[in-house]
N, C-alpha and C. Protein backbone atom coordinates (compact mmCIF):
# COMPACT_ATOMS: atom_id res chain seq x y z
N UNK A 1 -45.82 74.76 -24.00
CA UNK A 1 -45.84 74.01 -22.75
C UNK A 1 -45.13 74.85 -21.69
N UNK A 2 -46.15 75.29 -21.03
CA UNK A 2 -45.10 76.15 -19.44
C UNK A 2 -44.80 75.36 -18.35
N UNK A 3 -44.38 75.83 -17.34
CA UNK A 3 -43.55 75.03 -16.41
C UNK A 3 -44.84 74.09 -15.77
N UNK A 4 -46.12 74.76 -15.90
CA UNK A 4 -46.84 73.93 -14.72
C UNK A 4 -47.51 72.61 -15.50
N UNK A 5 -47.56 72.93 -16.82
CA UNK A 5 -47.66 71.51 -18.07
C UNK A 5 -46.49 70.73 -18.16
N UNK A 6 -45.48 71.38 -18.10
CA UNK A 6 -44.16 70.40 -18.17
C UNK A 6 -44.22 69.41 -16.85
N UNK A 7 -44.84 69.84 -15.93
CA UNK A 7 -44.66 69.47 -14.64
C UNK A 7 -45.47 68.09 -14.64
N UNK A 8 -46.60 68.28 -14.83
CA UNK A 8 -47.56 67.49 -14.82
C UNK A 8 -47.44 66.59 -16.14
N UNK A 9 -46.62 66.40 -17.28
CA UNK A 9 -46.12 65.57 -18.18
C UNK A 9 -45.29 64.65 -17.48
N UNK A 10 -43.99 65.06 -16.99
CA UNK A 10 -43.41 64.41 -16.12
C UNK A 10 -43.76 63.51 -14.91
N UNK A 11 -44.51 64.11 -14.36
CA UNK A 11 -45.37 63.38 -13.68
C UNK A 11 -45.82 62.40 -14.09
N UNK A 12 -46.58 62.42 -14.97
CA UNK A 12 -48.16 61.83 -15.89
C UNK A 12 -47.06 60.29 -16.63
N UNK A 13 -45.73 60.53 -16.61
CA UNK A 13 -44.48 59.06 -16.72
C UNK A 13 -44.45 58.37 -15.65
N UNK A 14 -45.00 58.64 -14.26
CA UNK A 14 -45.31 57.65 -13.55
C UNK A 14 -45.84 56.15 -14.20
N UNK A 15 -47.10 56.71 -14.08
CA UNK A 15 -48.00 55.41 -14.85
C UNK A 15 -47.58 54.58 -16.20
N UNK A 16 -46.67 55.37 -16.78
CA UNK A 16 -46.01 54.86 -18.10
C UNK A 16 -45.52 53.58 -17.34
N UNK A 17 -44.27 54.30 -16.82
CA UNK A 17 -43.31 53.19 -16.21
C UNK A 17 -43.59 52.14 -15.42
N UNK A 18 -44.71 52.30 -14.57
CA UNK A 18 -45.25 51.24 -13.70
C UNK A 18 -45.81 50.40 -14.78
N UNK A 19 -46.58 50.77 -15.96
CA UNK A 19 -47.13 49.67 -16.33
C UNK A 19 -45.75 48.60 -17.48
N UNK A 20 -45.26 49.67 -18.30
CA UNK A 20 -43.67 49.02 -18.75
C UNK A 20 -42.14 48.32 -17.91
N UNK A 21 -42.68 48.45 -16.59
CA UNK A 21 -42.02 48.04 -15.74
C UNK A 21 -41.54 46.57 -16.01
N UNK A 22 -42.34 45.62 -16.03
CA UNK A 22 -42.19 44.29 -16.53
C UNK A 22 -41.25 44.20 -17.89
N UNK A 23 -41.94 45.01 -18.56
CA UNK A 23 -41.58 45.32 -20.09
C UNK A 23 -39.85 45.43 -20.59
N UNK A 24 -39.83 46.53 -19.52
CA UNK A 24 -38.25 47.12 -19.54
C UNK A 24 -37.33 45.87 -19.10
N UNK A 25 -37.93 45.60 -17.68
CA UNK A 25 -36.93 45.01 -16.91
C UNK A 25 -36.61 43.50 -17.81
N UNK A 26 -37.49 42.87 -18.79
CA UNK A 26 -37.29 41.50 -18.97
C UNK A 26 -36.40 41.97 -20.16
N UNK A 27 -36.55 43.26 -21.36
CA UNK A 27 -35.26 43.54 -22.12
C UNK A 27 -34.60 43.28 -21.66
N UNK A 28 -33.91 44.08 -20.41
CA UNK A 28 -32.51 44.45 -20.05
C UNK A 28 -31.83 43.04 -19.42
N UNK A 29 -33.48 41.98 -19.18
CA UNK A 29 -32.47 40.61 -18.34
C UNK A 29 -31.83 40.27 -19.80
N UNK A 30 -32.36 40.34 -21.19
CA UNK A 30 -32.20 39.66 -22.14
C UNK A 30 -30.00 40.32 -22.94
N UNK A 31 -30.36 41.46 -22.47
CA UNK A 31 -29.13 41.86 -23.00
C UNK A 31 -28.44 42.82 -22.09
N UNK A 32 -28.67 42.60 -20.92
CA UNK A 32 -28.18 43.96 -19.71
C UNK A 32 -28.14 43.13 -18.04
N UNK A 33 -28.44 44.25 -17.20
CA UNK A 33 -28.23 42.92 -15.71
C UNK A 33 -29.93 42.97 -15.35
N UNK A 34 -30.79 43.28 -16.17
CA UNK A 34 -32.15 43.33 -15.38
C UNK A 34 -32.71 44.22 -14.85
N UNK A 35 -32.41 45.37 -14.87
CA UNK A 35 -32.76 46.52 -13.73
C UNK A 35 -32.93 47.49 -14.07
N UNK A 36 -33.26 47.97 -15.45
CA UNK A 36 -34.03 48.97 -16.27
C UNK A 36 -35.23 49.76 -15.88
N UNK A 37 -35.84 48.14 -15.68
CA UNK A 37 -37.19 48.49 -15.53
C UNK A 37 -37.85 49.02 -14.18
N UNK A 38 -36.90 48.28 -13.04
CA UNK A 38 -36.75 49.16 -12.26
C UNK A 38 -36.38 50.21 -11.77
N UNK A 39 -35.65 50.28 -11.93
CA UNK A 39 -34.41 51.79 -11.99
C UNK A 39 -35.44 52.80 -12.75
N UNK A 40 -36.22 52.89 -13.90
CA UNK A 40 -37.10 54.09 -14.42
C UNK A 40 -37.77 54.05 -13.64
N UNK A 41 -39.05 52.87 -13.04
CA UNK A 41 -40.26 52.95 -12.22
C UNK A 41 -39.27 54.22 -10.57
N UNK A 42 -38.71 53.43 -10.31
CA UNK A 42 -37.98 54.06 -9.26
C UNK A 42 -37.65 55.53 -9.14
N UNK A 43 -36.44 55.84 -10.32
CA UNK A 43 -36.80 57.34 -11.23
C UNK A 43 -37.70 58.25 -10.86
N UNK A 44 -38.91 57.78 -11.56
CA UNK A 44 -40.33 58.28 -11.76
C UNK A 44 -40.58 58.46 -10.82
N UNK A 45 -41.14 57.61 -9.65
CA UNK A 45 -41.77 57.54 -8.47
C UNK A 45 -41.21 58.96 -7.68
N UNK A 46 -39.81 58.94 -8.49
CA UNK A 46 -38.90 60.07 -6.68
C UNK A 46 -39.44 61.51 -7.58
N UNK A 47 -39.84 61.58 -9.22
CA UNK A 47 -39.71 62.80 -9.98
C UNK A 47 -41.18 63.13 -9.25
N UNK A 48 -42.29 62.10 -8.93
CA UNK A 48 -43.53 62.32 -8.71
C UNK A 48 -43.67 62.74 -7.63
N UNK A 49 -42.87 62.99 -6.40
CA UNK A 49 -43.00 63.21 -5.60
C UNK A 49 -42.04 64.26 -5.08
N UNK A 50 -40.98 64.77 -5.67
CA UNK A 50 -40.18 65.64 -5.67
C UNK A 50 -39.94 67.04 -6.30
N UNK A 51 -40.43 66.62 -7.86
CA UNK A 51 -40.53 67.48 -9.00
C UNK A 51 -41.06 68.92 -8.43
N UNK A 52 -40.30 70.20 -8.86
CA UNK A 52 -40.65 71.10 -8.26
C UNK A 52 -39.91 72.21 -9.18
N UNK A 53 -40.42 73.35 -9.49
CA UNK A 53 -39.76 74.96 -9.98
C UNK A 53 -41.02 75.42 -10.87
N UNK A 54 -40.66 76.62 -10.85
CA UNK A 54 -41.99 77.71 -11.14
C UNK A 54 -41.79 78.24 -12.49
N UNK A 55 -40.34 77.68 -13.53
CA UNK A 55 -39.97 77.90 -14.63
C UNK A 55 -39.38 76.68 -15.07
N UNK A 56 -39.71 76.72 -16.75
CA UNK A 56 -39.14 75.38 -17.62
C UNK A 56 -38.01 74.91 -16.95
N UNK A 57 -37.32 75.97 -17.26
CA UNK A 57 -35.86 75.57 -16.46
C UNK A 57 -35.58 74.54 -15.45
N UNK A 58 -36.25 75.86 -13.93
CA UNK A 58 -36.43 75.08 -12.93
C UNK A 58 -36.78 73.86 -12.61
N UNK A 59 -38.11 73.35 -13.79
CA UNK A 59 -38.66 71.74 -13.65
C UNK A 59 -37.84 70.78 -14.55
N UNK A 60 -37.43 71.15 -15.38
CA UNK A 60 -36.17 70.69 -16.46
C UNK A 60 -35.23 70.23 -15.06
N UNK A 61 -34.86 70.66 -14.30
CA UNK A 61 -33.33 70.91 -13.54
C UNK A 61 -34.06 69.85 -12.45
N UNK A 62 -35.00 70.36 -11.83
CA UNK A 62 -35.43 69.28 -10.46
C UNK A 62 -35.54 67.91 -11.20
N UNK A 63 -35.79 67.67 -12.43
CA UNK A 63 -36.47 66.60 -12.92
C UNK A 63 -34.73 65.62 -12.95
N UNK A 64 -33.54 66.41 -13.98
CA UNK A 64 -32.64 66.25 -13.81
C UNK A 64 -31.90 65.74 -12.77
N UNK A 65 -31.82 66.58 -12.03
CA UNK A 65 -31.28 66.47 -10.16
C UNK A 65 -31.95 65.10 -9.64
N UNK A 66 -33.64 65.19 -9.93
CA UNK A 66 -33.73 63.70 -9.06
C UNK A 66 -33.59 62.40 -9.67
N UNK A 67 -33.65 62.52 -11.52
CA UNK A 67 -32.90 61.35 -11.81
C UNK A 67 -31.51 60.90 -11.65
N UNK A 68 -30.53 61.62 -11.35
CA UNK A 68 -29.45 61.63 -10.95
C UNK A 68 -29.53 60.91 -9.61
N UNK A 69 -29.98 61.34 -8.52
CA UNK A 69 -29.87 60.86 -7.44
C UNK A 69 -30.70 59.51 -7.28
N UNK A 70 -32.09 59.17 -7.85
CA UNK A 70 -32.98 58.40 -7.88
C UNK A 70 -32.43 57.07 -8.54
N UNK A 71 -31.91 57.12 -9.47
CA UNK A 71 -32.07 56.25 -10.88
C UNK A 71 -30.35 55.52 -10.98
N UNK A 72 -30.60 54.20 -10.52
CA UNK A 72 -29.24 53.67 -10.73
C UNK A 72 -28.94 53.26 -12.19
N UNK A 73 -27.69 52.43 -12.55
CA UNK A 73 -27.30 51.80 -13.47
C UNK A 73 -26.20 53.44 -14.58
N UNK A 74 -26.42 53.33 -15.75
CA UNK A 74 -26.01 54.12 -16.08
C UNK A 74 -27.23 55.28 -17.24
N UNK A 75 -28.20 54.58 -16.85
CA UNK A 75 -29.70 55.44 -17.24
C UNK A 75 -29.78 56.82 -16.33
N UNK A 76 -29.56 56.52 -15.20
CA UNK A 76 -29.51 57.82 -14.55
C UNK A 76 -29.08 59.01 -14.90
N UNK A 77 -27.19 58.71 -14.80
CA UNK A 77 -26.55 60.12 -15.02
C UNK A 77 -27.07 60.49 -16.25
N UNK A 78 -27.37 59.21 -17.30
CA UNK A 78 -27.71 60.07 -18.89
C UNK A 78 -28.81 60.88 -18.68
N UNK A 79 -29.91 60.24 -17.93
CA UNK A 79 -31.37 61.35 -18.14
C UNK A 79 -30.91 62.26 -17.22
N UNK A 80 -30.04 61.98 -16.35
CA UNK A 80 -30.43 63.34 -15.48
C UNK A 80 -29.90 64.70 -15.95
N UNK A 81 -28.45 64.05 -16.57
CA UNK A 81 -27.06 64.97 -17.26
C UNK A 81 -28.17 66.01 -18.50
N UNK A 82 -29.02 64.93 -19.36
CA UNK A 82 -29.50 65.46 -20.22
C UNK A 82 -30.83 66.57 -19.93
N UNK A 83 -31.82 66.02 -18.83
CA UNK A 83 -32.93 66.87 -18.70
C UNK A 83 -31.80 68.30 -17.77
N UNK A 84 -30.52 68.01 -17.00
CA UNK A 84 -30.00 69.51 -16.73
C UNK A 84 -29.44 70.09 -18.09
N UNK A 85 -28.97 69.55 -18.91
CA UNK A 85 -28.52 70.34 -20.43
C UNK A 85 -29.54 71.19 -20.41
N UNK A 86 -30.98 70.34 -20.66
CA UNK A 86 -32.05 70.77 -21.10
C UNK A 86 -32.87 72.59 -21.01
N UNK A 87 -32.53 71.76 -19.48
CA UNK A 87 -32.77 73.41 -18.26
C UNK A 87 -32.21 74.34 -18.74
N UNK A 88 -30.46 74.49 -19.29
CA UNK A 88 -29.57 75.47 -19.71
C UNK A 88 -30.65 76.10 -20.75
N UNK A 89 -30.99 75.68 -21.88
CA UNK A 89 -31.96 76.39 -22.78
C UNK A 89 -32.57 77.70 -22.60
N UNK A 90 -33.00 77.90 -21.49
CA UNK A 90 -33.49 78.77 -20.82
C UNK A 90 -34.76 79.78 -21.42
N UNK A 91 -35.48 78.91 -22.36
CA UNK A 91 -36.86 79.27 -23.08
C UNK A 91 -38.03 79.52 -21.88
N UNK A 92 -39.21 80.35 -21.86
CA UNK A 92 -39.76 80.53 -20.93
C UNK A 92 -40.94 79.82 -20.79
N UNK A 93 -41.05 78.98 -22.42
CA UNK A 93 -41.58 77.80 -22.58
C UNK A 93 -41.25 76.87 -23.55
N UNK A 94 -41.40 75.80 -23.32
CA UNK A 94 -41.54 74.66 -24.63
C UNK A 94 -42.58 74.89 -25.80
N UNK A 95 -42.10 75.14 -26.76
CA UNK A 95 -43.01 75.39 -27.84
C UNK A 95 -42.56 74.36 -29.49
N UNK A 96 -43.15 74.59 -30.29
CA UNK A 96 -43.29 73.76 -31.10
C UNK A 96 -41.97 74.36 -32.05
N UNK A 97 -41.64 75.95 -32.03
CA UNK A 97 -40.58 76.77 -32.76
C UNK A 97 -39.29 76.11 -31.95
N UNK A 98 -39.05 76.26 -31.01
CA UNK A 98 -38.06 76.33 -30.06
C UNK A 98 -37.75 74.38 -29.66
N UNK A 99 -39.02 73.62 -29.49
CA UNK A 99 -38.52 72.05 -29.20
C UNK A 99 -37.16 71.24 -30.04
N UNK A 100 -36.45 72.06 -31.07
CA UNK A 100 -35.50 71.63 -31.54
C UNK A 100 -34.24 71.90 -30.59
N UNK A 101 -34.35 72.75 -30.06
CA UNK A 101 -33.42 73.55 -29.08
C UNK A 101 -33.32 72.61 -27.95
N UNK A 102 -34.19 71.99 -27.31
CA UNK A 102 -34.08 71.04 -26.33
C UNK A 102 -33.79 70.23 -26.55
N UNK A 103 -34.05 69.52 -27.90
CA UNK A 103 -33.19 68.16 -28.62
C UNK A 103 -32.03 68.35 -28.72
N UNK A 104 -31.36 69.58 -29.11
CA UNK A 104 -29.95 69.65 -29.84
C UNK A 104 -29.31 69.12 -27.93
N UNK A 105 -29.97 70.06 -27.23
CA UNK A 105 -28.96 69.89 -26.12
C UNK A 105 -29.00 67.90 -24.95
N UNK A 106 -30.19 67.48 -25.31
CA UNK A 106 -30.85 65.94 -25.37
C UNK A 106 -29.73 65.51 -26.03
N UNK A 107 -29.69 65.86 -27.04
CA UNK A 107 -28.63 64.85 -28.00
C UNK A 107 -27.16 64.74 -27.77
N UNK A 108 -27.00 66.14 -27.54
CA UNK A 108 -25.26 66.61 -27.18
C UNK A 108 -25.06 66.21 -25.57
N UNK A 109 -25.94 66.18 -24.38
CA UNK A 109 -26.15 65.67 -23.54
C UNK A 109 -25.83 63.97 -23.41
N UNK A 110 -25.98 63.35 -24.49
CA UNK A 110 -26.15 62.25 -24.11
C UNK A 110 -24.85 61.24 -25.15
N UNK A 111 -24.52 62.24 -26.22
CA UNK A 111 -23.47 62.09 -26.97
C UNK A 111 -22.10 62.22 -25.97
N UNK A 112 -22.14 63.61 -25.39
CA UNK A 112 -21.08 63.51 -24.19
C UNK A 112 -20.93 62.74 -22.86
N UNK A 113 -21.74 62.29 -22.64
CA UNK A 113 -21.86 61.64 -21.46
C UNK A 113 -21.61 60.37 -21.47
N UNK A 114 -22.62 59.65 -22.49
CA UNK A 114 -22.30 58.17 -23.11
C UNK A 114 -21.74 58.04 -24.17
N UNK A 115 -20.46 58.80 -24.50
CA UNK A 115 -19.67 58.74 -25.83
C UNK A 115 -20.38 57.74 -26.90
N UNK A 116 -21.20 58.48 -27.16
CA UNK A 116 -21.91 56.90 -28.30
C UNK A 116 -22.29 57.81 -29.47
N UNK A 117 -22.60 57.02 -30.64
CA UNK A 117 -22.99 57.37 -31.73
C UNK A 117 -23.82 56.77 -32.26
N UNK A 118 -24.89 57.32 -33.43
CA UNK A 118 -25.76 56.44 -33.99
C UNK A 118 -25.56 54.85 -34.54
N UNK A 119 -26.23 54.01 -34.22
CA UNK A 119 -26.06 52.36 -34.75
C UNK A 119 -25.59 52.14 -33.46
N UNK A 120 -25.38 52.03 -32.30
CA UNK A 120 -24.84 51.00 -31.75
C UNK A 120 -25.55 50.52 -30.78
N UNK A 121 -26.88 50.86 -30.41
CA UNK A 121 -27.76 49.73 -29.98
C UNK A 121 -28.13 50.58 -28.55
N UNK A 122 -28.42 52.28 -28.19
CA UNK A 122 -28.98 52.65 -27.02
C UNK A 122 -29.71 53.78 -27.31
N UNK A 123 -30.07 54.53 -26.51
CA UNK A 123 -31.37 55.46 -26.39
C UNK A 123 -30.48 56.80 -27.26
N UNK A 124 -29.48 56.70 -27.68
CA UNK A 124 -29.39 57.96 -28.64
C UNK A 124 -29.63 57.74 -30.19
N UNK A 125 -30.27 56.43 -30.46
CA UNK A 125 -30.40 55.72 -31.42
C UNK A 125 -31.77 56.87 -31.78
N UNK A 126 -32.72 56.82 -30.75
CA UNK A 126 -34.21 57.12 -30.93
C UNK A 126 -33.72 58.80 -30.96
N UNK A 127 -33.08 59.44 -29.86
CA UNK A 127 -32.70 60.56 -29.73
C UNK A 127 -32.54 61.18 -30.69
N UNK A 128 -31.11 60.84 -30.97
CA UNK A 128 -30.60 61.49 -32.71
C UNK A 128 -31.62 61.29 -33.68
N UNK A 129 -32.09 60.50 -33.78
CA UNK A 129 -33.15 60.00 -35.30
C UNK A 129 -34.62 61.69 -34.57
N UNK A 130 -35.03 61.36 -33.52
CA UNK A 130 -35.89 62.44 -33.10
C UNK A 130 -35.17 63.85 -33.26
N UNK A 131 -34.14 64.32 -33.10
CA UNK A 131 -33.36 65.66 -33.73
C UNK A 131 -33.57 66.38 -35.26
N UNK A 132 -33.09 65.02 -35.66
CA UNK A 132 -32.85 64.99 -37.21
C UNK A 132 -34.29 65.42 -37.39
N UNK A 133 -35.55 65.03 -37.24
CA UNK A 133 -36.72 65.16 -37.72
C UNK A 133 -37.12 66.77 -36.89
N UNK A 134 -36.94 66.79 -35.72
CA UNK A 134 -37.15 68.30 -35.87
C UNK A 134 -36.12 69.35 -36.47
N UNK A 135 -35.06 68.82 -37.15
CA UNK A 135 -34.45 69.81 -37.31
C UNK A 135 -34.31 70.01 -38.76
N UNK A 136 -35.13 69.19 -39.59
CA UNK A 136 -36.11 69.03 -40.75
C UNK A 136 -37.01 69.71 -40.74
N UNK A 137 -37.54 70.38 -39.44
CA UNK A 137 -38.40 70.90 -39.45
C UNK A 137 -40.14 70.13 -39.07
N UNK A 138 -40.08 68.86 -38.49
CA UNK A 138 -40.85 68.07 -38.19
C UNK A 138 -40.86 66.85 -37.18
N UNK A 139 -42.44 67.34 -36.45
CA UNK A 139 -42.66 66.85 -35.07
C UNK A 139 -42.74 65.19 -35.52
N UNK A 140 -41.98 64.22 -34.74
CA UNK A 140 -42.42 62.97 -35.12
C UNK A 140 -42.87 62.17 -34.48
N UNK A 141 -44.43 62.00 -34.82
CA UNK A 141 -45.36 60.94 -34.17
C UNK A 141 -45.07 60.39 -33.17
N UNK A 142 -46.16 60.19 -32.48
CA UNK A 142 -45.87 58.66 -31.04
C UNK A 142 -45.63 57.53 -31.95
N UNK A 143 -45.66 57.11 -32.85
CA UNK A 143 -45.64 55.78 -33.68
C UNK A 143 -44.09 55.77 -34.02
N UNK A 144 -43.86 57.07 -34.92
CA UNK A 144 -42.35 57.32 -35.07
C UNK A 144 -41.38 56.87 -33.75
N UNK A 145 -41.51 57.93 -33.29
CA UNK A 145 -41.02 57.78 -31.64
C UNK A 145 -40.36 56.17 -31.69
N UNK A 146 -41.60 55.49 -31.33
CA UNK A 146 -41.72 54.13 -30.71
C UNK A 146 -40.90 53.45 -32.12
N UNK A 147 -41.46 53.29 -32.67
CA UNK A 147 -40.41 52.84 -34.11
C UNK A 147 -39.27 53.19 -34.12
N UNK A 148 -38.19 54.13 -33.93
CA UNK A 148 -36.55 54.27 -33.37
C UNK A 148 -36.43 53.31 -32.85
N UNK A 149 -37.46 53.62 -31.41
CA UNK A 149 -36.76 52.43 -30.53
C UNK A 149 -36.41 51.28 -31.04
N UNK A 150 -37.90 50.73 -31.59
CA UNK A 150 -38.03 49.30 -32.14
C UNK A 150 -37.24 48.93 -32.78
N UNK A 151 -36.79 49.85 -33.77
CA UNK A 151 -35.28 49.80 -35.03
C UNK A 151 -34.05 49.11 -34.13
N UNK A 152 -34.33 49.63 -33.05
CA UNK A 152 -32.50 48.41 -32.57
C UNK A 152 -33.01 47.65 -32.31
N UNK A 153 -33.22 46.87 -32.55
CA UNK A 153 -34.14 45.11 -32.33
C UNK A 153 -32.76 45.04 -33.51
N UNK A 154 -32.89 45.42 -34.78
CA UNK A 154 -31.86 44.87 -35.32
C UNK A 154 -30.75 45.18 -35.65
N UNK A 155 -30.14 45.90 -34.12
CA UNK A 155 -28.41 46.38 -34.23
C UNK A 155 -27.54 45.88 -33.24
N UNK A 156 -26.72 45.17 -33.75
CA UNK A 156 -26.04 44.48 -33.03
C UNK A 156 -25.27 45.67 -31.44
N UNK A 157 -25.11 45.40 -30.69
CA UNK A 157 -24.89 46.75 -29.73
C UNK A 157 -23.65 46.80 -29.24
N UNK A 158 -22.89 47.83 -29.59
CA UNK A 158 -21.49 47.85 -29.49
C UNK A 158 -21.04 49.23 -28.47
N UNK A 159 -22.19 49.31 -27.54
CA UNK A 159 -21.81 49.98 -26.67
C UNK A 159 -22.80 49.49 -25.00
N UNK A 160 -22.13 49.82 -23.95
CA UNK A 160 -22.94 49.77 -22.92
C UNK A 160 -22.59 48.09 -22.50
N UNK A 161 -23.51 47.63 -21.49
CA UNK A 161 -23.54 46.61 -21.01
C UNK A 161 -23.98 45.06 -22.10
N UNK A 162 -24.82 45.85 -22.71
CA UNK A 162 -25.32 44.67 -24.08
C UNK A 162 -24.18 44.44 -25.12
N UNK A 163 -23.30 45.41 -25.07
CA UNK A 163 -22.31 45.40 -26.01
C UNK A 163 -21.44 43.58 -25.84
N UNK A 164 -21.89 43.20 -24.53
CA UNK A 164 -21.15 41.90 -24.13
C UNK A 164 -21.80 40.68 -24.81
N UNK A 165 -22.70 41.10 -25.23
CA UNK A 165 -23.34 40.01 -26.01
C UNK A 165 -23.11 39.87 -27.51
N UNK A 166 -22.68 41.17 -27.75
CA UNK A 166 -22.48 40.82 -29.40
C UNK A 166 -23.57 40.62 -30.18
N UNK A 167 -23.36 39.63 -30.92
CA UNK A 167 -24.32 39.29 -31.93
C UNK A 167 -25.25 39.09 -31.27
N UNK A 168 -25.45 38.29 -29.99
CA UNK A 168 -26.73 37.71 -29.43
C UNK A 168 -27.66 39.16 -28.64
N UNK A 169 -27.32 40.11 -29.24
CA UNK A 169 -28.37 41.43 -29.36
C UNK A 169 -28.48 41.78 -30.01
N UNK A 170 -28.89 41.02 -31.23
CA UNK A 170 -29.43 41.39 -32.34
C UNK A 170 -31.10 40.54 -32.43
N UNK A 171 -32.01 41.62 -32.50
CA UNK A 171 -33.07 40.57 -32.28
C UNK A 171 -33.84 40.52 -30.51
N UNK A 172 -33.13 41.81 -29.82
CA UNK A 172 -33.93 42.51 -28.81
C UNK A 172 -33.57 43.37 -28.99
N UNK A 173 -34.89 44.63 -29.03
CA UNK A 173 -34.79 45.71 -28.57
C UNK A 173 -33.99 46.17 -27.29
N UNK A 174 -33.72 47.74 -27.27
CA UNK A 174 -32.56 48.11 -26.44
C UNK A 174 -33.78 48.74 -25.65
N UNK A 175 -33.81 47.95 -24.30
CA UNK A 175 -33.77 48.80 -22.66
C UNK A 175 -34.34 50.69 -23.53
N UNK A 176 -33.15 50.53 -22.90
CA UNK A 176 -32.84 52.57 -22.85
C UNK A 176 -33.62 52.80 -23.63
N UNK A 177 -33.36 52.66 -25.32
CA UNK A 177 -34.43 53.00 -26.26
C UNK A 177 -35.35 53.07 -26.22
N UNK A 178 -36.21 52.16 -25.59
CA UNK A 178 -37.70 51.61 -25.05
C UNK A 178 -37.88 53.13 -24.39
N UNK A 179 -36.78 53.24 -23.08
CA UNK A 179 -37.40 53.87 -22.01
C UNK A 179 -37.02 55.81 -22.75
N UNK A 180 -36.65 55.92 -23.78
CA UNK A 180 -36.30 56.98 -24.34
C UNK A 180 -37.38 57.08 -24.86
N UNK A 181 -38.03 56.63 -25.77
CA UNK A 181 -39.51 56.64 -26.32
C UNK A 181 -40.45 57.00 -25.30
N UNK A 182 -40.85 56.76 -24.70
CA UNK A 182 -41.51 57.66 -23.76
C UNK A 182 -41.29 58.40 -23.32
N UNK A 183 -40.43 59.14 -22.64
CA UNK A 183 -39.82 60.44 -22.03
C UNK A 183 -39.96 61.42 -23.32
N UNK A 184 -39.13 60.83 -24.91
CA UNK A 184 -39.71 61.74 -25.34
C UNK A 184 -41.16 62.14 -26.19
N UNK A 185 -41.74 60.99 -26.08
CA UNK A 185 -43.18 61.31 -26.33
C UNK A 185 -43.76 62.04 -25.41
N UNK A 186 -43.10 62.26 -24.39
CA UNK A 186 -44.30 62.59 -23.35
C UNK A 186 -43.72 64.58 -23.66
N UNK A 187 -42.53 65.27 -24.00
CA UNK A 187 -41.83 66.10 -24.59
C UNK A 187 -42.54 66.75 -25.41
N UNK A 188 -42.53 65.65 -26.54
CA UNK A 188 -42.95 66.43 -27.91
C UNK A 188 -44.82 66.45 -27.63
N UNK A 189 -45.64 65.73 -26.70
CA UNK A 189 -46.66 66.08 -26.59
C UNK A 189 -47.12 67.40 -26.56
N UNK A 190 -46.51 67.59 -25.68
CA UNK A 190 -47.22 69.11 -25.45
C UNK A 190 -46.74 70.17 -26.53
N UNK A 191 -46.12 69.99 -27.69
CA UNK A 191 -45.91 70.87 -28.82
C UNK A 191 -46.40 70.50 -30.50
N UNK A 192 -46.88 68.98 -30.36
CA UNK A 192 -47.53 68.54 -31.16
C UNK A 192 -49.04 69.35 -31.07
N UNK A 193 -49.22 69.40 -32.72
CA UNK A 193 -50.65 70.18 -32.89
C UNK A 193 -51.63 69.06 -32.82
């Protein structure tokens, strides 16, 4: 995947989010303040119209930069913190050898930022579990993917804003997770055979 495929992946999460828009936002009323679903559509919209560099890096980093600025709540700094980790990599493309390399720094990105660890109910749930499998040595499915997410449906969430609910988030899926499943499906696309 070179910069001008990466580009147009990113992009191509527009339409994701507009149509999960509903989707997201009624999770996050269920265990968060509501505004997930907006906050990605929003995201997206500024990456679709902003997104710009002539190397992985470069589109890694703009993509970064405008979720940062674009994307409220605390979804932002994570994707943005993480797609600039990402950029550091400094591969001249995304490839199927090397996509572990962008996870490690996805993961450590989002481990440092949102001090969190596996089980506690957010998008490093899907993250980490997606590492582990490439670093097994294997690409994991859009089904996989989406299945992480789905898996915190039954973890009680002991971090973030849902963490206030306790038990009574057990039995919705996590926001973030949701919206992590796509970003990285849309990733591992272009290195899947």
């Amino acid at each position: 995947m070179n910069a001008e495929v990466l580009k147009s992946s990113l992009v191509g999460l527009l339409p994701i989010f507009e149509q999960e828009e509903a989707n997201l936002t009624n999770l996050d009323r269920e265990i968060g303040d509501g505004d997930h679903g907006v906050n990605m559509l929003r995201g997206f919209k500024a990456v679709s119209e902003k997104l710009s560099g002539d190397t992985v890096s470069d589109v890694l980093k703009s993509c970064g930069m405008t979720l940062m600025s674009a994307v409220g709540g605390a979804s932002g700094p994570l994707y943005g913190f993480s797609f600039v980790k990402m950029a550091q990599v400094g591969h001249d493309e995304i490839t199927s050898e090397n996509i572990q390399d962008y996870f490690k720094a996805f993961k450590e990105a989002i481990e440092t930022r949102g001090k969190v660890t596996k089980n506690e109910k957010t998008m490093y749930d899907v993250v980490s579990h997606v590492y582990e499998d490439l670093e097994s040595g294997r690409i994991p499915s859009k089904e996989e993917v989406t299945q992480y997410a789905l898996n915190t449906k039954e973890i009680m969430a002991t971090k973030g804003r849902a963490a206030y609910f306790k038990e009574k988030s057990i039995g919705v899926v996590d926001p973030g997770a949701m919206s992590a499943s796509y970003i990285i499906n849309t990733l591992l696309e272009g290195v899947r055979s």
